[in-house]
Protein backbone atom coordinates (compact mmCIF):
# COMPACT_ATOMS: atom_id res chain seq x y z
CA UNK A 1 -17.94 28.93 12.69
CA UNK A 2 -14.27 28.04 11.50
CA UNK A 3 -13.34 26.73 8.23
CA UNK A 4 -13.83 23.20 9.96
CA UNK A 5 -16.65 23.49 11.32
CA UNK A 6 -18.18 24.50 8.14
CA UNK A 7 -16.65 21.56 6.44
CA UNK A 8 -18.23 19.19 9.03
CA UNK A 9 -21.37 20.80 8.78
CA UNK A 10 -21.06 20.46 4.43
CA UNK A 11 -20.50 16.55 5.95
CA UNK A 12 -23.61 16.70 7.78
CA UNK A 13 -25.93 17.43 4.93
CA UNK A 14 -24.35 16.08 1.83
CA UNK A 15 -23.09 12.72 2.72
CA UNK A 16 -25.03 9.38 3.22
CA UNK A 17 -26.37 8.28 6.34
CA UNK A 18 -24.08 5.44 5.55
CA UNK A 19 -20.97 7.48 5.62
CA UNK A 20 -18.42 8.23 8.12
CA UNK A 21 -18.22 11.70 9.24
CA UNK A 22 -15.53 13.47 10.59
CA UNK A 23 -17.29 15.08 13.60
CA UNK A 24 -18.05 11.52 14.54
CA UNK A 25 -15.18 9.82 14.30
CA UNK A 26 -13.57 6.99 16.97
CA UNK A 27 -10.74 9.70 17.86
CA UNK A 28 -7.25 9.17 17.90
CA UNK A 29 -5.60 7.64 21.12
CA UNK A 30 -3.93 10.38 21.95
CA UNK A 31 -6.10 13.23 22.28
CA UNK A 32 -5.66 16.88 20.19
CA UNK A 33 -6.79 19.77 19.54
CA UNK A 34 -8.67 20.31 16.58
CA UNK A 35 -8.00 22.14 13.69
CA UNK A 36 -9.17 25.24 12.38
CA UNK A 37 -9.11 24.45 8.67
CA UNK A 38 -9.21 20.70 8.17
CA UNK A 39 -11.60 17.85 9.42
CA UNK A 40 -9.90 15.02 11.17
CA UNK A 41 -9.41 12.98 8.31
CA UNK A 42 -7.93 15.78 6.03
CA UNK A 43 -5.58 16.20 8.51
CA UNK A 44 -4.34 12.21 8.31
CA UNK A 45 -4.49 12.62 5.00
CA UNK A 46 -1.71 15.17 5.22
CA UNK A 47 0.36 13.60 7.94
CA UNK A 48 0.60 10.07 6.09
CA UNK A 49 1.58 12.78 2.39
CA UNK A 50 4.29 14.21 4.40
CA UNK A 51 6.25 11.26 6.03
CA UNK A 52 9.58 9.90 5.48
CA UNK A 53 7.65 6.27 4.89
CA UNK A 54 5.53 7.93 1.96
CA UNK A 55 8.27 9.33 0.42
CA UNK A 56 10.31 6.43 0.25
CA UNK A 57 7.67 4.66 -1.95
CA UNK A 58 8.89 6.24 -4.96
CA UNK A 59 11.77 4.19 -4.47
CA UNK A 60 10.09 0.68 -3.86
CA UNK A 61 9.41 -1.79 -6.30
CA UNK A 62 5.67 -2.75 -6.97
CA UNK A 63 6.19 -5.64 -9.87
CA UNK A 64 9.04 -5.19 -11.82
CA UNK A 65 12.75 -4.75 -10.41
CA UNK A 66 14.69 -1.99 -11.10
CA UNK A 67 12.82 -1.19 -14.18
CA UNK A 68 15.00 0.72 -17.18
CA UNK A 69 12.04 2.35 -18.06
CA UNK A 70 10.90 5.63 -16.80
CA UNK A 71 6.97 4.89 -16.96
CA UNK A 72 6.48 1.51 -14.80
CA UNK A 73 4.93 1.53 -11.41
CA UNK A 74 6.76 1.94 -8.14
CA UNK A 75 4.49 1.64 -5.04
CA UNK A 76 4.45 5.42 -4.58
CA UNK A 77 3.00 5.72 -8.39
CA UNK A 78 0.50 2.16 -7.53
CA UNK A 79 -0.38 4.23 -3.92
CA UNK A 80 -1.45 7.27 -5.94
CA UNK A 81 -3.61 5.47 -8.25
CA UNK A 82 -5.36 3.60 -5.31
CA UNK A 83 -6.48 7.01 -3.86
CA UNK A 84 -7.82 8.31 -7.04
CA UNK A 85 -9.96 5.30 -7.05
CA UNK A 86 -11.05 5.13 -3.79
CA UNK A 87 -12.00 8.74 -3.94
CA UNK A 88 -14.27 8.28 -7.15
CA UNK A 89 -15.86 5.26 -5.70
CA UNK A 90 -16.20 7.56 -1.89
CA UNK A 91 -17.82 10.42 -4.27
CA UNK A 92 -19.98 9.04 -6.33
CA UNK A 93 -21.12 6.95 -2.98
CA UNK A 94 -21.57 10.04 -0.77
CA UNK A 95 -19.34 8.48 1.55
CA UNK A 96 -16.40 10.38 3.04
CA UNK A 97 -13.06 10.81 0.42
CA UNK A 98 -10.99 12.23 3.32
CA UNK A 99 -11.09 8.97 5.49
CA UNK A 100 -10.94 6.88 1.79
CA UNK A 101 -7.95 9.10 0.59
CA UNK A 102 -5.96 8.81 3.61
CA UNK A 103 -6.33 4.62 4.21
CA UNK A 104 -5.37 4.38 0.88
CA UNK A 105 -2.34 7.22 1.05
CA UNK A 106 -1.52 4.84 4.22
CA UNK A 107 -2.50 1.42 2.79
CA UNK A 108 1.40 0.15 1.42
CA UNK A 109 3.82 2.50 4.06
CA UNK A 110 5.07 -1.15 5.39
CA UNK A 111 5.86 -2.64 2.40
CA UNK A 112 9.34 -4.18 1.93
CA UNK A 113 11.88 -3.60 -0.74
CA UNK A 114 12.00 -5.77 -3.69
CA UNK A 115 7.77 -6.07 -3.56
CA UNK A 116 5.99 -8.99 -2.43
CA UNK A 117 9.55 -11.03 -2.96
CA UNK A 118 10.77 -9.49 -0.18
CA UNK A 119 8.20 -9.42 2.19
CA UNK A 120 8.08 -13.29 1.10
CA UNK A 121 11.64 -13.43 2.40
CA UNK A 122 11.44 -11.47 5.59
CA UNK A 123 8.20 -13.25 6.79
CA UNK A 124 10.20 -16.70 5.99
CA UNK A 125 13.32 -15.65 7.97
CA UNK A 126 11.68 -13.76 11.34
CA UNK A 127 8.37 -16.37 11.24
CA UNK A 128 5.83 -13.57 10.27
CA UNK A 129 6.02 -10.35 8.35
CA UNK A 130 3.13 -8.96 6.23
CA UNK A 131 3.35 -5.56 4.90
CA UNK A 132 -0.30 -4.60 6.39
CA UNK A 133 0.40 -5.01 10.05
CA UNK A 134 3.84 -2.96 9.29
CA UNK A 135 1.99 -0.45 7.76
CA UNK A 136 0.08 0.09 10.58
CA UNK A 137 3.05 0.11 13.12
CA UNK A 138 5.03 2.60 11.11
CA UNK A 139 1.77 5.17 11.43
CA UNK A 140 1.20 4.17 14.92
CA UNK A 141 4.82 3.82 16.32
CA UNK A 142 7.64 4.30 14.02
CA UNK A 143 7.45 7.43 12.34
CA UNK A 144 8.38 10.67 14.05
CA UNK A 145 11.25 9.48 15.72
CA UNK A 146 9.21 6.19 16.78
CA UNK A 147 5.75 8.76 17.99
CA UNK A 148 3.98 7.80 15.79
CA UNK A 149 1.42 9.90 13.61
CA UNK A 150 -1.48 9.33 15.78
CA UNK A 151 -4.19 9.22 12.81
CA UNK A 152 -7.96 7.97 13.71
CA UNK A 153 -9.03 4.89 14.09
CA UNK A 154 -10.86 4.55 11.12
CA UNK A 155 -8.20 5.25 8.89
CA UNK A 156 -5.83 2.86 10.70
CA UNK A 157 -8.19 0.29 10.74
CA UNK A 158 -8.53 0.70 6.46
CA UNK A 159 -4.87 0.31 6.25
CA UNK A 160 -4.60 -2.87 8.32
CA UNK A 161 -7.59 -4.23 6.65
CA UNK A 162 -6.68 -3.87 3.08
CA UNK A 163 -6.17 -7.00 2.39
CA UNK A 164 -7.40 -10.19 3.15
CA UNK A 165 -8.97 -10.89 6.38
CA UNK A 166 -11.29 -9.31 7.83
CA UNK A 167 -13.06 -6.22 6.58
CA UNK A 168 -12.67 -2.75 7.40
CA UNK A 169 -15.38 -1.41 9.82
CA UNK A 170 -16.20 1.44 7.60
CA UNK A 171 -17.14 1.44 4.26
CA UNK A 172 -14.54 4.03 3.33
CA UNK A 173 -12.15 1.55 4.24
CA UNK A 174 -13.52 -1.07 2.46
CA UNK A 175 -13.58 0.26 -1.09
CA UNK A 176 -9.88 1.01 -0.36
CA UNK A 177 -9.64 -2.98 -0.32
CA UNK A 178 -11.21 -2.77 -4.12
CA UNK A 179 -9.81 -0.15 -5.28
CA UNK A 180 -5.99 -1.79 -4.58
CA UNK A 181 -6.90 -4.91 -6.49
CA UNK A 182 -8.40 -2.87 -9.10
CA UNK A 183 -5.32 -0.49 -9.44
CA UNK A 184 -2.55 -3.22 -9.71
CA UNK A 185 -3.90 -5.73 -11.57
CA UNK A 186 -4.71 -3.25 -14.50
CA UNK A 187 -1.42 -1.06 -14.18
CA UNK A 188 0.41 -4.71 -13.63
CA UNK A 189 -0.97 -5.67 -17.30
CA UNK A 190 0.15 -2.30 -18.52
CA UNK A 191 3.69 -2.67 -17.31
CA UNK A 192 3.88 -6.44 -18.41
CA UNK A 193 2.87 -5.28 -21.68
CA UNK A 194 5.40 -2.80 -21.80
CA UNK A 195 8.25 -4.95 -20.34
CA UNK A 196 7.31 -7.50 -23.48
CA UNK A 197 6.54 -9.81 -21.04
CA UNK A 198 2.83 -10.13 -21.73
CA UNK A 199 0.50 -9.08 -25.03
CA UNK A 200 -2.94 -7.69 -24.66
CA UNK A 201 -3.95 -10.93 -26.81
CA UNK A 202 -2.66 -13.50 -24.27
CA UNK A 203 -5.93 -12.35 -21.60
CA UNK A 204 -8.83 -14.32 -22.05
CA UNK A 205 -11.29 -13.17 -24.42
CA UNK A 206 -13.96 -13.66 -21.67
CA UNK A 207 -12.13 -11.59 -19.41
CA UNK A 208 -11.61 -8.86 -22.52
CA UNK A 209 -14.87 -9.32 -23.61
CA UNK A 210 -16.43 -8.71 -19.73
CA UNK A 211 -14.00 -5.51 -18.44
CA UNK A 212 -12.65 -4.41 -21.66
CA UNK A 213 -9.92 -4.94 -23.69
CA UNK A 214 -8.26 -1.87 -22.90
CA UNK A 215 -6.40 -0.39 -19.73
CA UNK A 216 -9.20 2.74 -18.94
CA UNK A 217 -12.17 0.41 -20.09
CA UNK A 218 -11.14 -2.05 -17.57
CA UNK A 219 -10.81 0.27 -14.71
CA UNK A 220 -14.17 2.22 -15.62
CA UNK A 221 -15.72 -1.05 -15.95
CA UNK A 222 -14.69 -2.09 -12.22
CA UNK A 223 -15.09 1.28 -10.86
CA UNK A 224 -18.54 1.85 -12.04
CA UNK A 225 -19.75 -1.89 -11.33
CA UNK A 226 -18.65 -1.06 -7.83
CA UNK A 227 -20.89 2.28 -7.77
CA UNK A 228 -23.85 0.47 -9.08
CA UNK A 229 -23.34 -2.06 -6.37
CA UNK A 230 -23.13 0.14 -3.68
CA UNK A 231 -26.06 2.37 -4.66
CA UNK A 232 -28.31 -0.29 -5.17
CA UNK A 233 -27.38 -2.13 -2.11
CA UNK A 234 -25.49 0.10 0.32
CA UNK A 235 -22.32 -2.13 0.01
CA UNK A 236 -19.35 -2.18 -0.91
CA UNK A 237 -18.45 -5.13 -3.82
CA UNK A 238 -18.81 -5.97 -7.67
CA UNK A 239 -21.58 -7.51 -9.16
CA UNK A 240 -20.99 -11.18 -9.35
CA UNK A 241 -20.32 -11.00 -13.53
CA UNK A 242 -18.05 -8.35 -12.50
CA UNK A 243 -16.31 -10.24 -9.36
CA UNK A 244 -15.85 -13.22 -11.55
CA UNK A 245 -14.31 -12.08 -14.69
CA UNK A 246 -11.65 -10.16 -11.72
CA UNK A 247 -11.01 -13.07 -10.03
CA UNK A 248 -9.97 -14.83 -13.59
CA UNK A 249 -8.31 -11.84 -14.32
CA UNK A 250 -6.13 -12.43 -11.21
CA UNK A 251 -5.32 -16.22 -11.61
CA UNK A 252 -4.07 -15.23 -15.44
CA UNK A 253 -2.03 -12.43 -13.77
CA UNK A 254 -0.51 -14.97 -11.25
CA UNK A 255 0.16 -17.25 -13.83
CA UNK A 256 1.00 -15.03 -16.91
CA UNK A 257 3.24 -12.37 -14.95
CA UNK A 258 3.66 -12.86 -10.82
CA UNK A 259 4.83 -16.14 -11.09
CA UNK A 260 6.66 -15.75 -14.78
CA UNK A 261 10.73 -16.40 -14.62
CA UNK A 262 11.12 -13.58 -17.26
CA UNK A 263 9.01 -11.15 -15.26
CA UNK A 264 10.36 -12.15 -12.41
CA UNK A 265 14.19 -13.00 -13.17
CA UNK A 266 15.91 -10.92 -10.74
CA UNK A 267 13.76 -10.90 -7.54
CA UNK A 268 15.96 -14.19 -6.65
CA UNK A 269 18.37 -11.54 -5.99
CA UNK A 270 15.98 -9.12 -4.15
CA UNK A 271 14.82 -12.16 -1.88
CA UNK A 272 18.73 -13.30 -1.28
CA UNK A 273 19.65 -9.48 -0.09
CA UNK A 274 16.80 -9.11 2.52
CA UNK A 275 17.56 -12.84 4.02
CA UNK A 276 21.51 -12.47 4.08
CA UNK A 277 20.66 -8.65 5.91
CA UNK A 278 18.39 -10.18 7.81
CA UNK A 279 20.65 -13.01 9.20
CA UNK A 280 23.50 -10.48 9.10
CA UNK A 281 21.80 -8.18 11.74
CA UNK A 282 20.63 -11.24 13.90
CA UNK A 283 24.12 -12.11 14.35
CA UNK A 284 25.64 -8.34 14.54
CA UNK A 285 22.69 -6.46 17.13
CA UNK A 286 25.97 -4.06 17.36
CA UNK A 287 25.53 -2.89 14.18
CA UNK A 288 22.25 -1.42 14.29
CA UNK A 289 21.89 2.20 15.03
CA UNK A 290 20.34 3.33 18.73
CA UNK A 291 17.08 3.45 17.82
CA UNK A 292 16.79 -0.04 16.33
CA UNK A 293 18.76 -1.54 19.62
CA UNK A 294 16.48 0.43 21.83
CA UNK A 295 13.58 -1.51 19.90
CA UNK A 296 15.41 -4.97 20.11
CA UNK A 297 15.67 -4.23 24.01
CA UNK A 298 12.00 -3.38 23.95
CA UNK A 299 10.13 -6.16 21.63
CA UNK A 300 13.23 -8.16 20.09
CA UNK A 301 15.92 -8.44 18.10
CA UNK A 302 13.78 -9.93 15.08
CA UNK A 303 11.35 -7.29 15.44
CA UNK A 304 13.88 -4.42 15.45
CA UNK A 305 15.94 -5.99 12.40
CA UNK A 306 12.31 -6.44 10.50
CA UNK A 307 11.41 -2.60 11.33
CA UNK A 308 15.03 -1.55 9.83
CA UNK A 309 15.08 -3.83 6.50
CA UNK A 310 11.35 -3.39 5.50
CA UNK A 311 11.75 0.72 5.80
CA UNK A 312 14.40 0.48 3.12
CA UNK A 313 14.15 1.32 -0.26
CA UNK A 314 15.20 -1.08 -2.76
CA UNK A 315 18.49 0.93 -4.07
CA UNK A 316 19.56 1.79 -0.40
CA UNK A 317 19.17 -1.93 0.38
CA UNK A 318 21.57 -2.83 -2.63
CA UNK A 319 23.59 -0.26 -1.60
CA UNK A 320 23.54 -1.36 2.17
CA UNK A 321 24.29 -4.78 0.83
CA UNK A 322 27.07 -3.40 -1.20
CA UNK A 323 28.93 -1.83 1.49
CA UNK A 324 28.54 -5.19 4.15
CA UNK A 325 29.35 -7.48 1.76
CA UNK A 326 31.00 -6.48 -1.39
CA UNK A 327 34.87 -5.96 -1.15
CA UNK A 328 35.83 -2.33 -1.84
CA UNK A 329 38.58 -1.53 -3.86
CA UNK A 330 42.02 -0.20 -2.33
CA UNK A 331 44.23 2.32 -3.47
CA UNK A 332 47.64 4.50 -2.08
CA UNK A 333 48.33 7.80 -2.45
């Protein structure tokens, strides 16, 4: 018995019956050779840790732009905190943290720069864009030199259903729908409160009063409401008390800090790079590099220009910006 092997059979007689394991999973489309040392999903798990598309994260906004700060979230920091949670709901659950880790490691890969502003633009200028479905066709086409990274099924069907829509199939996958909302609206709050933009006083005292009126009590609130639900009813959910004070919590958010000009000041200028790029490359296919024309050939010239702006980060798309469109200054020697 390999190292594998054993931790399958560890699978087999810890987790719940409810619970993925990774001797059964739905495969991967193209078929491989199994590892020695990891299970299926461990190995995802890795693949999606060491891609170009995770590492440029750490470069993407998640609320605030451009932050002078060294402690707010970027999407690689917001990614990180959904796994955590998503593994100690999987845990305490006896469901499988591997396949939870790695849709939530995976979950944001396609998101745009400039955060939700700029997936607001690009889905305005091609017709559609949303960050979920671009997620899953950077894991399943574009990384690798446009491979792909040929993860299961399960986990690419808990990144493409992480938001709204319909469910993932697994349960795994589900609580990585959770544990997103969980993770930004309580690091959003932190950040707000740091940027001066919000005070712990402005949230409802019923909301304060129901999660907690600090940062860690709301998350432990959340998270543990979540594992209460799911071992008294083998799903995956808040208690309704719970699942209404979070949906208040996200209508003050949306109000107090998503949709506040303060907080939100400079993502006009965010949302005016990505269009003018975007209707820059629609007019100038020439420009792109070979890979992107080879995609316009394939699926379209909106498609290919969509794949190119929503990989960037948001300091190479300023910079990209920069160099189109901002004169440069001349000198002789």
């Amino acid at each position: 018995m390999n190292i594998r092997q054993m931790l399958e059979e560890r699978e087999r007689q810890t987790l719940s019956e409810l619970a993925v394991l990774s001797c059964a999973s739905r495969g991967r489309d193209v078929e491989e050779e199994e590892s020695d040392n990891r299970t299926c999903f461990m190995r995802d798990r890795d693949r999606i840790i060491h891609s170009k598309s995770f590492r440029r994260l750490k470069h993407k906004t998640q609320v605030f732009l451009s932050p002078e700060g060294d402690h707010y979230r970027t999407r690689l920091t917001h990614t990180l905190e959904v796994a955590q949670i998503s593994r100690t709901i999987a845990r305490a659950l006896a469901l499988n943290e591997d396949l939870a880790e790695a849709a939530a490691l995976g979950h944001d890969l396609g998101h745009t720069p400039f955060g939700h502003a700029g997936e607001r633009a690009l889905d305005a200028m091609s017709g559609h864009f949303h960050h979920s479905e671009q997620s899953l066709r950077i894991v399943e086409y574009l990384e690798k030199d446009r491979q792909g990274l040929n993860l299961t099924q399960e986990v690419r069907n808990g990144i493409k259903c992480h938001t709204k829509g319909t469910p993932a199939y697994t349960l795994e996958g589900q609580i990585v729908r959770y544990a997103d909302r969980i993770a930004y609206m309580n690091h959003d709050i932190d950040d707000a409160i740091r940027a001066g933009v919000l005070k712990n006083e402005d949230i409802p005292r019923d909301i304060l009063e129901t999660l907690g009126s600090r940062h860690s009590q709301r998350i432990d609130t959340l998270v543990v409401g979540m594992i209460q639900q799911g071992l008294a009813t083998g799903t995956i959910g808040l208690p309704q008390e719970l699942q209404s004070a979070s949906d208040r919590l996200h209508d003050f958010m949306f109000e107090a800090v998503y949709l506040n000009p303060a907080a939100k000041s400079e993502e006009v200028k965010g949302v005016e790079i990505v269009k003018t790029l975007y209707d820059f490359y629609m007019k100038h296919p020439d420009k792109l590099s070979r890979d992107y024309k080879q995609i316009a050939e394939e699926e379209g010239l909106s498609v290919a220009v969509c794949d190119f702006i929503s990989g960037m980060t948001d300091r190479y798309a300023v910079t990209h910006f920069s160099e189109l469109f901002i004169p440069k200054s001349w000198s002789k020697y």
